[in-house]
Protein backbone atom coordinates (compact mmCIF):
# COMPACT_ATOMS: atom_id res chain seq x y z
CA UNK A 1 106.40 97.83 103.60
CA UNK A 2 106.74 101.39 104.72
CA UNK A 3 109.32 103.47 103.35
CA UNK A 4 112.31 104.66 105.83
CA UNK A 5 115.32 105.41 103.84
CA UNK A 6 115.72 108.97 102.46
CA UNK A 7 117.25 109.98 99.27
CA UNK A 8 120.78 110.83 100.89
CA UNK A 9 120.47 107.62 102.33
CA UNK A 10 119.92 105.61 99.50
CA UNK A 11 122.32 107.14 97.37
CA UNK A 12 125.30 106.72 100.33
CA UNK A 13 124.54 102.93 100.28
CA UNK A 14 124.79 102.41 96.40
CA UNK A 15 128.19 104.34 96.37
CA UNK A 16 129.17 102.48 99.16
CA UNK A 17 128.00 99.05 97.23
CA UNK A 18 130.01 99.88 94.37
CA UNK A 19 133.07 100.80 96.40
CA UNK A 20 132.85 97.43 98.02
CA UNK A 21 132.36 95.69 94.85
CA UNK A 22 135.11 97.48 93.38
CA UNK A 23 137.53 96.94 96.20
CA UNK A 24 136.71 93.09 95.63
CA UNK A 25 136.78 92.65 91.86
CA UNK A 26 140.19 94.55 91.88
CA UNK A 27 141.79 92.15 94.38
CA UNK A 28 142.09 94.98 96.75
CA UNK A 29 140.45 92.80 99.64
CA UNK A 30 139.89 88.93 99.10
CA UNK A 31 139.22 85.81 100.86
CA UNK A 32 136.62 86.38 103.85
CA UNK A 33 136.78 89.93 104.12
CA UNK A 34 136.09 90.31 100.24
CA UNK A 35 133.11 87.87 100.34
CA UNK A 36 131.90 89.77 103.73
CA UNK A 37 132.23 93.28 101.63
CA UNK A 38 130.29 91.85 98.68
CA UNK A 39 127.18 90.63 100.77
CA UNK A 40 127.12 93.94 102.36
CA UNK A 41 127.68 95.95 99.39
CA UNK A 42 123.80 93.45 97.83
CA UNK A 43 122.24 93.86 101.07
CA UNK A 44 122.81 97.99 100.78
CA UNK A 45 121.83 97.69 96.93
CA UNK A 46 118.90 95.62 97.68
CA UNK A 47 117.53 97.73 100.43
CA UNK A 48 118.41 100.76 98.85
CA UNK A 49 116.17 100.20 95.84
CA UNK A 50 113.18 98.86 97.66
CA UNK A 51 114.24 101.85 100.43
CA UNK A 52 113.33 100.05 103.40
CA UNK A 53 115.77 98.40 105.46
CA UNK A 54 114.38 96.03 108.13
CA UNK A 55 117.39 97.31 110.56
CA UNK A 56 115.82 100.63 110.66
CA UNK A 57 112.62 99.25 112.17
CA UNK A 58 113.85 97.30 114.71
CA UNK A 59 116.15 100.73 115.75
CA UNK A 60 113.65 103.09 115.49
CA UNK A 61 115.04 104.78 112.88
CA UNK A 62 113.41 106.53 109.73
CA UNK A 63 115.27 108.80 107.11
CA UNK A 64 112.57 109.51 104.38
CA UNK A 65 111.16 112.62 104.38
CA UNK A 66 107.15 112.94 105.95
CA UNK A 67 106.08 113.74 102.53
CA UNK A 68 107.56 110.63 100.93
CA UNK A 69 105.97 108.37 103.38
């Protein structure tokens, strides 16, 4: 796997990840919508540490910097 998540990138989907996570383990959200946040927020931690996200290849999209590549 190529890389094609930059830094900024990966670092807005951890935050994000925990602000899910948080929303969910404080009650905030529950039921569906809580579950729904909480597979997002592992999909954007898992993708973020591996940074490649198979979304971004089928769009076309790549965020990492030439020299990282």
């Amino acid at each position: 796997m190529k890389k094609n998540m930059g830094n900024l990138d990966r670092i807005t989907r951890i935050m994000l990840a925990v602000v899910f996570a948080a929303l969910y383990f404080t009650e905030i959200t529950t039921g569906t919508i809580g579950l729904v946040l909480v597979i997002i927020g592992g999909v954007f931690l898992a993708t973020s540490f591996i940074s490649f996200c198979p979304l971004y290849t089928i769009v076309g999209i790549n965020t990492c910097p030439k020299d990282e590549e």
